[in-house]
Protein backbone atom coordinates (compact mmCIF):
# COMPACT_ATOMS: atom_id res chain seq x y z
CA UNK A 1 -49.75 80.64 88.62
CA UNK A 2 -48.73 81.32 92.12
CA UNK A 3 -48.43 84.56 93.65
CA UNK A 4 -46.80 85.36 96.68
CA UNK A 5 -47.36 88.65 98.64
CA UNK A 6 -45.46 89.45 101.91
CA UNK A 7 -46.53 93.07 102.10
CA UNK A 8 -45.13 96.22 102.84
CA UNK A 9 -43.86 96.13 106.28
CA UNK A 10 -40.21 96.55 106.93
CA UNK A 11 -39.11 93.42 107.87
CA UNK A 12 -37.97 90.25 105.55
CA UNK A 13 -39.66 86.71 104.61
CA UNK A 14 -36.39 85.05 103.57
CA UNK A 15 -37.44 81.72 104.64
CA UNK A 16 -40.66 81.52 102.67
CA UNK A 17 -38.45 82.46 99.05
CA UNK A 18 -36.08 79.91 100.32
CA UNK A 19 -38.50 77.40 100.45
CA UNK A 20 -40.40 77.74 97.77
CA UNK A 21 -37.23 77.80 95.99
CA UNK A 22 -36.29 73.86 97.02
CA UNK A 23 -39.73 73.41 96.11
CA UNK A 24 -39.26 74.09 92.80
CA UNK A 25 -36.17 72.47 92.68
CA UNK A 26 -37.71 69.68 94.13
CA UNK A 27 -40.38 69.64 91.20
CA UNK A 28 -43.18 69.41 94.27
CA UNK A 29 -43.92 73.12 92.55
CA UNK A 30 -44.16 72.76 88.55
CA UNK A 31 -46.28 75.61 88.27
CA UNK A 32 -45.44 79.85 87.60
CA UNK A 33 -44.28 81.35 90.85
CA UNK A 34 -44.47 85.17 90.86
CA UNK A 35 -43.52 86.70 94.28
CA UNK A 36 -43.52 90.28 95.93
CA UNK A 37 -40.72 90.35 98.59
CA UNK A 38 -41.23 93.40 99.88
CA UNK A 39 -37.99 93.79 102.34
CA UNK A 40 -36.48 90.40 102.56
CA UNK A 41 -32.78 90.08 100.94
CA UNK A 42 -33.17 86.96 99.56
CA UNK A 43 -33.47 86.92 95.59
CA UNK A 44 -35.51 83.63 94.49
CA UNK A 45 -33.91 81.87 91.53
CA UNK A 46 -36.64 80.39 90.44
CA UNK A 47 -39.38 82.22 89.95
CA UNK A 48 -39.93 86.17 89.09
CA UNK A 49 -39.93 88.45 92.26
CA UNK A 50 -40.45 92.18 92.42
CA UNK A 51 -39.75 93.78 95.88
CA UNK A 52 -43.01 96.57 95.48
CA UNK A 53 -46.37 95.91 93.46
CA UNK A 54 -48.91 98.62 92.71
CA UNK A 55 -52.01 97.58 93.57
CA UNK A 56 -53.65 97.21 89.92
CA UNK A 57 -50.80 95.13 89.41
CA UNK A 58 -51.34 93.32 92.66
CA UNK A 59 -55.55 92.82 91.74
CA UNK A 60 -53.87 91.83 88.17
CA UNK A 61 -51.70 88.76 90.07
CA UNK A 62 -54.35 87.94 92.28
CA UNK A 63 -56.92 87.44 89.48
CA UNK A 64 -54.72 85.29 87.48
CA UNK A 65 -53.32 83.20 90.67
CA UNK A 66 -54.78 79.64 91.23
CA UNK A 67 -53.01 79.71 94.87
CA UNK A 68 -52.25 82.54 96.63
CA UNK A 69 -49.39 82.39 99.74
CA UNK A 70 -49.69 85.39 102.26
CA UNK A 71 -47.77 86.77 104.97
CA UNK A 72 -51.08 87.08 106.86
CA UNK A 73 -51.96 90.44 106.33
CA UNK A 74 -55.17 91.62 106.67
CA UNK A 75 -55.79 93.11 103.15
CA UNK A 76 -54.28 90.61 100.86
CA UNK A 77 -56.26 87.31 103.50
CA UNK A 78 -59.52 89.52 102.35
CA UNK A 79 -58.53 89.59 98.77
CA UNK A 80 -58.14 86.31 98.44
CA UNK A 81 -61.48 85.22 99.86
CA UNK A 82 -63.11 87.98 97.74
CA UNK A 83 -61.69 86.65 94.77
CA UNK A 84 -62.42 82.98 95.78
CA UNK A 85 -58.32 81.90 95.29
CA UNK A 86 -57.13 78.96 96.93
CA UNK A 87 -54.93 80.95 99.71
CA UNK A 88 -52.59 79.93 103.08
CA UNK A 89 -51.58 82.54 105.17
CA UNK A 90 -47.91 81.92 106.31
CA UNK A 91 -46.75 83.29 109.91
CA UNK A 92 -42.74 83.87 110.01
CA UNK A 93 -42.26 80.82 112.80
CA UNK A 94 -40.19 77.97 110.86
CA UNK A 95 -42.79 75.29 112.63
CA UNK A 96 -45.35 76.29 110.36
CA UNK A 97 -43.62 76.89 107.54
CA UNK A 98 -42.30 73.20 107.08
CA UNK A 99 -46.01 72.11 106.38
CA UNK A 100 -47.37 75.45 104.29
CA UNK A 101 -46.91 73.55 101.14
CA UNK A 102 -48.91 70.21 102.46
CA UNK A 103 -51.68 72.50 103.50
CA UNK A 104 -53.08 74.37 100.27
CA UNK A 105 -52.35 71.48 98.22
């Protein structure tokens, strides 16, 4: 499973659902894609998305994840490495988006 996590912070991550979207579509992404969204408008299709986690349930995703995508924030970067997941931190400029998917795989 994947599990996404853009945080809590006010501001959206459409792009990144987008993507991962016409990755599934694609089939470059055959695998379970669970996502929080936090604030961003777009609605995956794809893949379960919840905008708000509690943490236990966040842990719960983390532990089960064999890749975990990031927004970049601190916390879930140092969960990640604690946990010893496969991660990529994503920053919101389209440049570096285009190759996330290249990168962790």
């Amino acid at each position: 499973m994947i599990f996404v996590t853009v945080g809590t912070q006010k501001f959206q991550f459409d792009r990144l659902f987008i993507e991962l979207d016409k990755l599934v579509d694609s089939g470059k992404i055959n695998e379970e894609i669970i996502a929080q969204i936090g604030f961003s408008k777009y609605k995956p299709r794809n893949y379960k998305s919840f905008e708000m986690v509690y943490l236990a349930q966040m842990d719960a995703f983390i532990d089960q994840a064999s890749i975990l995508i990031t927004h970049g924030g601190t916390s879930s970067i140092i969960q990640g490495l604690k946990k010893g997941k496969k991660s990529a931190s994503c920053t919101k400029t389209k440049k570096n988006m285009v190759n996330m998917w290249m990168i962790i795989r």
